[in-house]
N, C-alpha and C. Protein backbone atom coordinates (compact mmCIF):
# COMPACT_ATOMS: atom_id res chain seq x y z
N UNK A 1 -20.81 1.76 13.17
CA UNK A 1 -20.53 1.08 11.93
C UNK A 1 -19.77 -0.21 12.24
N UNK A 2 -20.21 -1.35 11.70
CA UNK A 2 -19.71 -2.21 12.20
C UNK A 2 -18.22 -2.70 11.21
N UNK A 3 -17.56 -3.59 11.93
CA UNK A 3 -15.99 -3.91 11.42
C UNK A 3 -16.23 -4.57 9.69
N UNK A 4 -15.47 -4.38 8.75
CA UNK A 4 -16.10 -5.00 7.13
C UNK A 4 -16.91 -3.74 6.49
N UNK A 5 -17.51 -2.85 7.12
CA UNK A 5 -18.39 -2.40 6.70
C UNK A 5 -17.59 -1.79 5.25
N UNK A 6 -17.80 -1.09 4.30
CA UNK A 6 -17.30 -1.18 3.23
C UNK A 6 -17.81 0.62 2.80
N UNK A 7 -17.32 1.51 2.92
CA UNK A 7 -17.53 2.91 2.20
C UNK A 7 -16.85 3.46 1.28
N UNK A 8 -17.12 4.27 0.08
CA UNK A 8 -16.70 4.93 -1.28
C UNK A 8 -17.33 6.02 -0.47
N UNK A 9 -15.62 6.88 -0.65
CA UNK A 9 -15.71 8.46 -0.42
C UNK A 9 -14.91 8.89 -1.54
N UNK A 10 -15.41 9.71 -2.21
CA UNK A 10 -15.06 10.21 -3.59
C UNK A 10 -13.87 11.58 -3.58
N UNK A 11 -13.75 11.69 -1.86
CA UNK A 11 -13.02 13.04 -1.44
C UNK A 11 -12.26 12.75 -0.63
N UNK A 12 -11.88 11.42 0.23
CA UNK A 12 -11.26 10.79 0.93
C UNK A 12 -9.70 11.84 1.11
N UNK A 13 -9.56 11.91 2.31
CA UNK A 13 -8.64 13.03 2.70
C UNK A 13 -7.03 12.52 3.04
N UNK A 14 -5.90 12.27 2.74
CA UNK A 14 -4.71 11.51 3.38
C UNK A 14 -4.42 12.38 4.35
N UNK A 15 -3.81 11.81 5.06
CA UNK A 15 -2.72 12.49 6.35
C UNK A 15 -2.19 13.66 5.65
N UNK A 16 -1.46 13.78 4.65
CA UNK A 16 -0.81 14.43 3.38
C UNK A 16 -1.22 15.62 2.86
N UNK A 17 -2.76 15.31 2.93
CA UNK A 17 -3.40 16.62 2.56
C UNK A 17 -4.16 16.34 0.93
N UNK A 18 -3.54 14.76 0.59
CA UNK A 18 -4.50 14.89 -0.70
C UNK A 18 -5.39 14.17 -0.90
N UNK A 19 -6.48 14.54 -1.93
CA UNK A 19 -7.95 13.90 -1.82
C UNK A 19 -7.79 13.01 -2.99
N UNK A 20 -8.59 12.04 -3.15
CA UNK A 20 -8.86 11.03 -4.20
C UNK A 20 -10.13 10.53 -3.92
N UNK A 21 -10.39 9.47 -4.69
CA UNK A 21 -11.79 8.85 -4.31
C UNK A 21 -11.40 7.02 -4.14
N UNK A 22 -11.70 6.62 -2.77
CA UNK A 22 -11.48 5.92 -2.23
C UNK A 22 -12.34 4.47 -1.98
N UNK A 23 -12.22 3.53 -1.64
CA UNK A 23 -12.99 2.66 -0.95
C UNK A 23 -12.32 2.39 -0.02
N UNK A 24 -13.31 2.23 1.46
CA UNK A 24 -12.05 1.90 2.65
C UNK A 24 -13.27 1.21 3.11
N UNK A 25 -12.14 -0.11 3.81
CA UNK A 25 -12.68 -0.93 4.81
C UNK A 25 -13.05 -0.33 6.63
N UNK A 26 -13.78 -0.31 7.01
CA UNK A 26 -14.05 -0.13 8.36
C UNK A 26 -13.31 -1.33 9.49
N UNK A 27 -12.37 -0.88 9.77
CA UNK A 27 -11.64 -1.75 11.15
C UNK A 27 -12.63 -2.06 12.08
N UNK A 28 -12.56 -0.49 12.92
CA UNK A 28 -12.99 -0.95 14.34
C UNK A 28 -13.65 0.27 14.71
N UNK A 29 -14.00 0.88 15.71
CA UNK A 29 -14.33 1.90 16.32
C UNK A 29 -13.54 2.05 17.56
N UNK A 30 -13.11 3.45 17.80
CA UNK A 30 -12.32 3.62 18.79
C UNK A 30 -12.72 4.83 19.05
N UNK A 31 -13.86 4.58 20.31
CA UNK A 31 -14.83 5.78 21.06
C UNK A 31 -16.07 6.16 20.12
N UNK A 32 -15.85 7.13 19.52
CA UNK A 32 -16.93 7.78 18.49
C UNK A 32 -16.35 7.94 17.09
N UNK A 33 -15.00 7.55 16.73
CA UNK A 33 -14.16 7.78 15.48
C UNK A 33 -14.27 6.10 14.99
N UNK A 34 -13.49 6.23 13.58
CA UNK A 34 -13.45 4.87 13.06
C UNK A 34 -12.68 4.90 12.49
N UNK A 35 -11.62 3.95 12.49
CA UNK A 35 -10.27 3.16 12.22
C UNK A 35 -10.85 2.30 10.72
N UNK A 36 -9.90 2.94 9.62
CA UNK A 36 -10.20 2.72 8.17
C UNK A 36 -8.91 1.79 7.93
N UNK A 37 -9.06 1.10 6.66
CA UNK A 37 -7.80 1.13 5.71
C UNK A 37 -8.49 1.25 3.86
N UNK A 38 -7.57 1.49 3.40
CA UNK A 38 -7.82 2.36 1.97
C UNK A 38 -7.41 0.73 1.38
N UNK A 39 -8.22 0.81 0.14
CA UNK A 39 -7.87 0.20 -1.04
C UNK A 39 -7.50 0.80 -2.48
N UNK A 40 -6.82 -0.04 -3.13
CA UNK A 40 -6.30 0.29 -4.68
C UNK A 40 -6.97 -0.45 -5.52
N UNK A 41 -7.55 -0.43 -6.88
CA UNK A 41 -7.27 -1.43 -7.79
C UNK A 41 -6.09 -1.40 -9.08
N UNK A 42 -4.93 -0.29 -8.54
CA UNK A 42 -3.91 0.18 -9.48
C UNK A 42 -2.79 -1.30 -8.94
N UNK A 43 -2.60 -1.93 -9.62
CA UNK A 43 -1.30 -2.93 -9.05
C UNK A 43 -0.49 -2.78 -8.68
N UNK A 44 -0.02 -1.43 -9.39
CA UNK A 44 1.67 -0.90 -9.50
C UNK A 44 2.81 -2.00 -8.78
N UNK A 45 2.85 -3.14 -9.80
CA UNK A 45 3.82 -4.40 -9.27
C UNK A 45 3.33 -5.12 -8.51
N UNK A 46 2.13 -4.73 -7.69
CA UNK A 46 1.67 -5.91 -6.75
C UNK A 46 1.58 -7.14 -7.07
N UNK A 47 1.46 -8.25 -6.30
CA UNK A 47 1.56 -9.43 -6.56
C UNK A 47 -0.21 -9.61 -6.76
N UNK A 48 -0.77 -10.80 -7.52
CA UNK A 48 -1.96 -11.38 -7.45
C UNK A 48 -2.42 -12.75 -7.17
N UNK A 49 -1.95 -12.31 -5.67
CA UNK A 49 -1.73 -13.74 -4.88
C UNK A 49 -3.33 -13.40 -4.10
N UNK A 50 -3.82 -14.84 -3.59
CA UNK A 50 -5.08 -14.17 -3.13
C UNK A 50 -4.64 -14.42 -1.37
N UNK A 51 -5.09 -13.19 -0.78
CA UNK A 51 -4.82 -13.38 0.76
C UNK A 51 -3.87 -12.32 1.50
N UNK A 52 -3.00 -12.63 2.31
CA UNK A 52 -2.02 -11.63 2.73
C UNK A 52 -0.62 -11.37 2.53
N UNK A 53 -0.57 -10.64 1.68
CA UNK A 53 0.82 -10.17 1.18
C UNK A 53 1.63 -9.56 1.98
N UNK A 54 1.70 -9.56 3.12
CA UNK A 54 2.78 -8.94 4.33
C UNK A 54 4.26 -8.80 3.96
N UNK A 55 4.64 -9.31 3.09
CA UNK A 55 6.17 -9.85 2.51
C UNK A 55 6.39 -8.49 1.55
N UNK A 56 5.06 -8.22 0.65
CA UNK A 56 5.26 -6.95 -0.42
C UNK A 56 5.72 -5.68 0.23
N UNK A 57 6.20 -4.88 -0.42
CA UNK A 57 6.38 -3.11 0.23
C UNK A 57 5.61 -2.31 -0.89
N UNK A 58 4.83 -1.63 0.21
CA UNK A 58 4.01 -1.90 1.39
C UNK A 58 3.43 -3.00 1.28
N UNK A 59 3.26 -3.42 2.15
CA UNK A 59 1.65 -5.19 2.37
C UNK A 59 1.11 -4.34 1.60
N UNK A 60 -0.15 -5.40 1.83
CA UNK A 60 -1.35 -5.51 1.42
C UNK A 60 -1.76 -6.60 1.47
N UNK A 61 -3.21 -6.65 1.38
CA UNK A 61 -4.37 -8.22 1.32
C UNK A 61 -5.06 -8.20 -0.46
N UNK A 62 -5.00 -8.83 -0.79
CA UNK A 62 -5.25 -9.04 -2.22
C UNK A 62 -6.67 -10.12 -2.17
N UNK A 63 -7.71 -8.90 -2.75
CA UNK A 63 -8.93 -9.96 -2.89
C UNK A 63 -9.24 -9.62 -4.42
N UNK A 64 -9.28 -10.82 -5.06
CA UNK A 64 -9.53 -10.95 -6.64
C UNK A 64 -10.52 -10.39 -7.06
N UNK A 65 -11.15 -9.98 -8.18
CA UNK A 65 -12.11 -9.93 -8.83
C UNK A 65 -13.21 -11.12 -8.57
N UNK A 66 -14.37 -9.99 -8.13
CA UNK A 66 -15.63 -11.64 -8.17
C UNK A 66 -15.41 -12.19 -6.70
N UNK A 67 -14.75 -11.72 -5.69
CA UNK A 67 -14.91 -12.39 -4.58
C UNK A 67 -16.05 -11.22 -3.88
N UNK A 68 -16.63 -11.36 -2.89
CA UNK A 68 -18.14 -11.21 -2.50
C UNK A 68 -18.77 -10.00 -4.08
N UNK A 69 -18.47 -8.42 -3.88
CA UNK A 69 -18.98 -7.91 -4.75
C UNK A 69 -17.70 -6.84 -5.61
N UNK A 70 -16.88 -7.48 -5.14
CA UNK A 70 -15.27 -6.72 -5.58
C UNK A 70 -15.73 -7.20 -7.59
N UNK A 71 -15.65 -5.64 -8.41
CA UNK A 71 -15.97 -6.15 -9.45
C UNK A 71 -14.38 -5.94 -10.30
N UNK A 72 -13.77 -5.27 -9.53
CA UNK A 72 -12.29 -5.21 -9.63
C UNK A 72 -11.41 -5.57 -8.56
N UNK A 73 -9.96 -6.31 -9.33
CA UNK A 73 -8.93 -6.53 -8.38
C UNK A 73 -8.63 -5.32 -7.12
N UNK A 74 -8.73 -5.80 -6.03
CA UNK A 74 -8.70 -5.00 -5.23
C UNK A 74 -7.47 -5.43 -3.76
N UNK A 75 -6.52 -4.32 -3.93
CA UNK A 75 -5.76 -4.54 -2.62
C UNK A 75 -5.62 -3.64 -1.59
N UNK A 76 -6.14 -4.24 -0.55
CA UNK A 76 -6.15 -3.71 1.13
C UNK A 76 -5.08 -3.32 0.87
N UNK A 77 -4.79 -1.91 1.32
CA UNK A 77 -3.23 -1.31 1.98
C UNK A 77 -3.28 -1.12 3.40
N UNK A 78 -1.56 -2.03 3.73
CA UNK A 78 -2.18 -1.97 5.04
C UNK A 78 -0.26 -0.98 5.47
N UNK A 79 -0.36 -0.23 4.73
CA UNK A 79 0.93 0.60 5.23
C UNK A 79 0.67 1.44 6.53
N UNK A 80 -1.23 2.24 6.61
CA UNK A 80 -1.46 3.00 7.41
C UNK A 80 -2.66 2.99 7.87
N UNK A 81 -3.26 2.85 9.29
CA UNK A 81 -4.59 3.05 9.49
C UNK A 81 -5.14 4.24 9.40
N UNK A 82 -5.79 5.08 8.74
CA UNK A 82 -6.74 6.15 9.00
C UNK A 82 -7.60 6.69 9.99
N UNK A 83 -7.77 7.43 10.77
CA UNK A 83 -8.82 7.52 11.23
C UNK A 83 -9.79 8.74 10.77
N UNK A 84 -11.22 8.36 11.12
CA UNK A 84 -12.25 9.20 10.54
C UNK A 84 -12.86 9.57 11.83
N UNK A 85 -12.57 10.93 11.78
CA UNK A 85 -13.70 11.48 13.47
C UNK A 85 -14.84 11.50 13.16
N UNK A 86 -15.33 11.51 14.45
CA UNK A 86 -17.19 11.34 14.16
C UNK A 86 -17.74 12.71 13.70
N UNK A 87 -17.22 13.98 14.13
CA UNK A 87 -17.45 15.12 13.07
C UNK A 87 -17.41 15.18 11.11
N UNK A 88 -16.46 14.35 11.15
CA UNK A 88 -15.97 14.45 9.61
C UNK A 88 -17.38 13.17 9.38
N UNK A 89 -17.09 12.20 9.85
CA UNK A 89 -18.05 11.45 9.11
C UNK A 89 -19.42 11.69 9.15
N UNK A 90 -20.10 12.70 10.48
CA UNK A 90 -21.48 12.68 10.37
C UNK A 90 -21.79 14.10 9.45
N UNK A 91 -20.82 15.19 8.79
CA UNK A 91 -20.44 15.61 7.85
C UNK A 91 -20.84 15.32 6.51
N UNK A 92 -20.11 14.04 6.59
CA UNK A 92 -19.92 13.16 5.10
C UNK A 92 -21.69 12.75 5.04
N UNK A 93 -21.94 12.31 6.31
CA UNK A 93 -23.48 11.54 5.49
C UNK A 93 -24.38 12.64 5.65
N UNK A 94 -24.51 13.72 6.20
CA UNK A 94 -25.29 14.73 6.08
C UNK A 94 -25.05 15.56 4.45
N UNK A 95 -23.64 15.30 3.98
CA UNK A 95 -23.64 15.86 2.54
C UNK A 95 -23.81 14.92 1.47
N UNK A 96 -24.05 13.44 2.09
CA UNK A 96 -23.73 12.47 1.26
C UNK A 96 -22.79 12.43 0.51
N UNK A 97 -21.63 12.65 1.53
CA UNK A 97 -20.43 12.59 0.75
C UNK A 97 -19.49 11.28 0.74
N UNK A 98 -20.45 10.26 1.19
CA UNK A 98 -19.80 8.74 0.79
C UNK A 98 -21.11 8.22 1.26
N UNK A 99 -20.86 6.48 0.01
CA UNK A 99 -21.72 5.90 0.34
C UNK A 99 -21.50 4.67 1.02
N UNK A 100 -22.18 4.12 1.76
CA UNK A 100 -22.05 3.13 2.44
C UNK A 100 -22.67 1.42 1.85
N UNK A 101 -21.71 0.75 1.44
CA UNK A 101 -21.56 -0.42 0.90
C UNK A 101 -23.37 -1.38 1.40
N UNK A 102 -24.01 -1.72 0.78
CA UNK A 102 -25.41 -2.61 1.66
C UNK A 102 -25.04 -3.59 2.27
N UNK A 103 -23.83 -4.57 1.42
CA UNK A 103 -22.95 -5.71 2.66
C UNK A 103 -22.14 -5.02 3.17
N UNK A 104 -21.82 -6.11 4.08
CA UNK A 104 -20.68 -5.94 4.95
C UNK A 104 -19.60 -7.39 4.36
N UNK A 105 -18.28 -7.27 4.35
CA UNK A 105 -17.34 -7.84 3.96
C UNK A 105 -17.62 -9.40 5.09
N UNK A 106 -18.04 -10.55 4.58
CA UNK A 106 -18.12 -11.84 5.52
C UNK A 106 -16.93 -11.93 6.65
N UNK A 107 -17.45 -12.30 7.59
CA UNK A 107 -16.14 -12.64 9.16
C UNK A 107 -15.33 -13.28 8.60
N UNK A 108 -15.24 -14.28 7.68
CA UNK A 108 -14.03 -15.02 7.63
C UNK A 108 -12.90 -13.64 6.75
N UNK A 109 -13.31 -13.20 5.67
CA UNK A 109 -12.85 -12.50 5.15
C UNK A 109 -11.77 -10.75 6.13
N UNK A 110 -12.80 -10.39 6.77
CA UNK A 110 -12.43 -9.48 7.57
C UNK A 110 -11.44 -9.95 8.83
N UNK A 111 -11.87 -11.13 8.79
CA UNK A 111 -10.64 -11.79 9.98
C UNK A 111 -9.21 -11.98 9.47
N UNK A 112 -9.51 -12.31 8.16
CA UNK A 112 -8.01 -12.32 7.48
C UNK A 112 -7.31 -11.07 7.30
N UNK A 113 -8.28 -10.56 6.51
CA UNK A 113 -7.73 -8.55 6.88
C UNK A 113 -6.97 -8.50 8.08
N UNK A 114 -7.77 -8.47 8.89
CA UNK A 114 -7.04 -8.14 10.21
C UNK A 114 -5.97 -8.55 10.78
N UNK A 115 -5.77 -10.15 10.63
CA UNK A 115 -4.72 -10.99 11.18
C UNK A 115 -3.73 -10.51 10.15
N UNK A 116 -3.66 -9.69 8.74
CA UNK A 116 -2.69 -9.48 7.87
C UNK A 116 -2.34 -8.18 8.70
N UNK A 117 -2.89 -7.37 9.02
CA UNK A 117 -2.77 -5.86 9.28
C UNK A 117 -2.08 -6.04 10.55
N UNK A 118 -2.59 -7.27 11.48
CA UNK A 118 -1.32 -7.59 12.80
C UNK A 118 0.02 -7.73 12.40
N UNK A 119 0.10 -8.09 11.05
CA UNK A 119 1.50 -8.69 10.72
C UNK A 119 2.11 -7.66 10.28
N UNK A 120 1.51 -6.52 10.13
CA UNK A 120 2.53 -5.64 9.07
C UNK A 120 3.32 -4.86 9.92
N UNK A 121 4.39 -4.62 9.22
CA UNK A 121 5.42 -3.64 10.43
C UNK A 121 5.25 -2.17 10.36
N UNK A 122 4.16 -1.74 9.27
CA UNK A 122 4.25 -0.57 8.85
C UNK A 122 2.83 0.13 9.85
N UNK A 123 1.88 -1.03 10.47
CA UNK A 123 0.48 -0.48 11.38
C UNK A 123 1.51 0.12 12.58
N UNK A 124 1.39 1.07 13.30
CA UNK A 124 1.76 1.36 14.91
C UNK A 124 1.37 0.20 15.69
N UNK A 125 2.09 0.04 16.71
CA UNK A 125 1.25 -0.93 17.66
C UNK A 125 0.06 -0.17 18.46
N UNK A 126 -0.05 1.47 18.29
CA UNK A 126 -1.12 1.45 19.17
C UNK A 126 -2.31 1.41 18.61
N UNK A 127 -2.47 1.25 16.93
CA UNK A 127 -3.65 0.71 16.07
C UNK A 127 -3.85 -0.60 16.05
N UNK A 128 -2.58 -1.56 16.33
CA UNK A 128 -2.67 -3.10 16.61
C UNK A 128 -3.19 -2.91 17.70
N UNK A 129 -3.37 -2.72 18.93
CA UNK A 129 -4.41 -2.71 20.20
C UNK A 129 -5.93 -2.94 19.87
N UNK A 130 -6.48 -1.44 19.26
CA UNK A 130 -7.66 -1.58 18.77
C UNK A 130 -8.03 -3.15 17.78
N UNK A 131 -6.81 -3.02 17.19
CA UNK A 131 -7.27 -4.37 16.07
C UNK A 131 -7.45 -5.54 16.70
N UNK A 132 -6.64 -5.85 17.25
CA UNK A 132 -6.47 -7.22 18.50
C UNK A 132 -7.75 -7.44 18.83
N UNK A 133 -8.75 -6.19 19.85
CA UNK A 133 -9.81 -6.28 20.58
C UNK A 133 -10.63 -6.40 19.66
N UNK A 134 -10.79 -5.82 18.32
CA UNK A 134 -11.96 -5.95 17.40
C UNK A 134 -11.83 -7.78 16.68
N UNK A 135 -10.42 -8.21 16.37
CA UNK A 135 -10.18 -9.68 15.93
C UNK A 135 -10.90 -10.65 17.26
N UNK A 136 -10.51 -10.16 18.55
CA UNK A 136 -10.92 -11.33 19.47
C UNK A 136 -12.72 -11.83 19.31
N UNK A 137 -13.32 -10.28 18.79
CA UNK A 137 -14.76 -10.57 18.79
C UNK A 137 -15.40 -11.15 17.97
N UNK A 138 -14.56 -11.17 16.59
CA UNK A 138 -15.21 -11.86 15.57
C UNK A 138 -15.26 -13.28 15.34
């Protein structure tokens, strides 16, 4: 799956243990798993600045309404990377339990993601590694 790629999982699992229904951006791949981040369109105080909010608690990247096919305000959280094992996800598309976006989020766009998600203090640095190597390629 390539980096941007864009999936709605309606069962999306937290670290936490609780499910919701999600849209998450595809980072990177790391081996056979894939490095997510979750979006909101709930504001709860967020700012509606367009770009990278690194300054907010938690960040986030804020892409408006109407930018590529976002039909709602939508903000990248970039408090935590996810990861999805390749069990769980080949799972998910054998139950069709998420669907996979037909675009992919444009390079300029996903580059900004990323260079926001370097900035945040809340990613680990050993998910900034992966991110670094996936930013150098784009």
């Amino acid at each position: 799956m390539n980096c941007g790629t864009v999936l709605y999982d309606p069962n999306f699992q937290f670290t936490n243990g609780k499910t919701i229904d999600k849209l998450l951006i595809v980072l990177c791949e790391a081996g056979t798993d894939h490095y997510v981040l979750t979006t909101t369109s709930q504001p709860h105080s967020k700012r509606k600045q367009p770009g990278c909010l690194s300054d907010d608690h938690p960040p986030s990247f804020y892409i408006s309404k109407g930018t590529c096919w976002f039909n709602l305000d939508t903000w990248v959280e970039l408090q935590e990377v996810n990861e999805i094992q390749a069990e769980i996800l080949e799972q998910k598309r054998k139950d069709r339990g998420f669907q996979e976006h037909k675009d992919v989020l444009p390079a300029h766009l996903i580059r900004d993601i990323l260079d926001c998600a370097l900035n945040s203090d809340y990613i680990d640095e050993y998910y900034k590694e992966f991110l670094r190597r996936e930013r150098s390629q784009l």
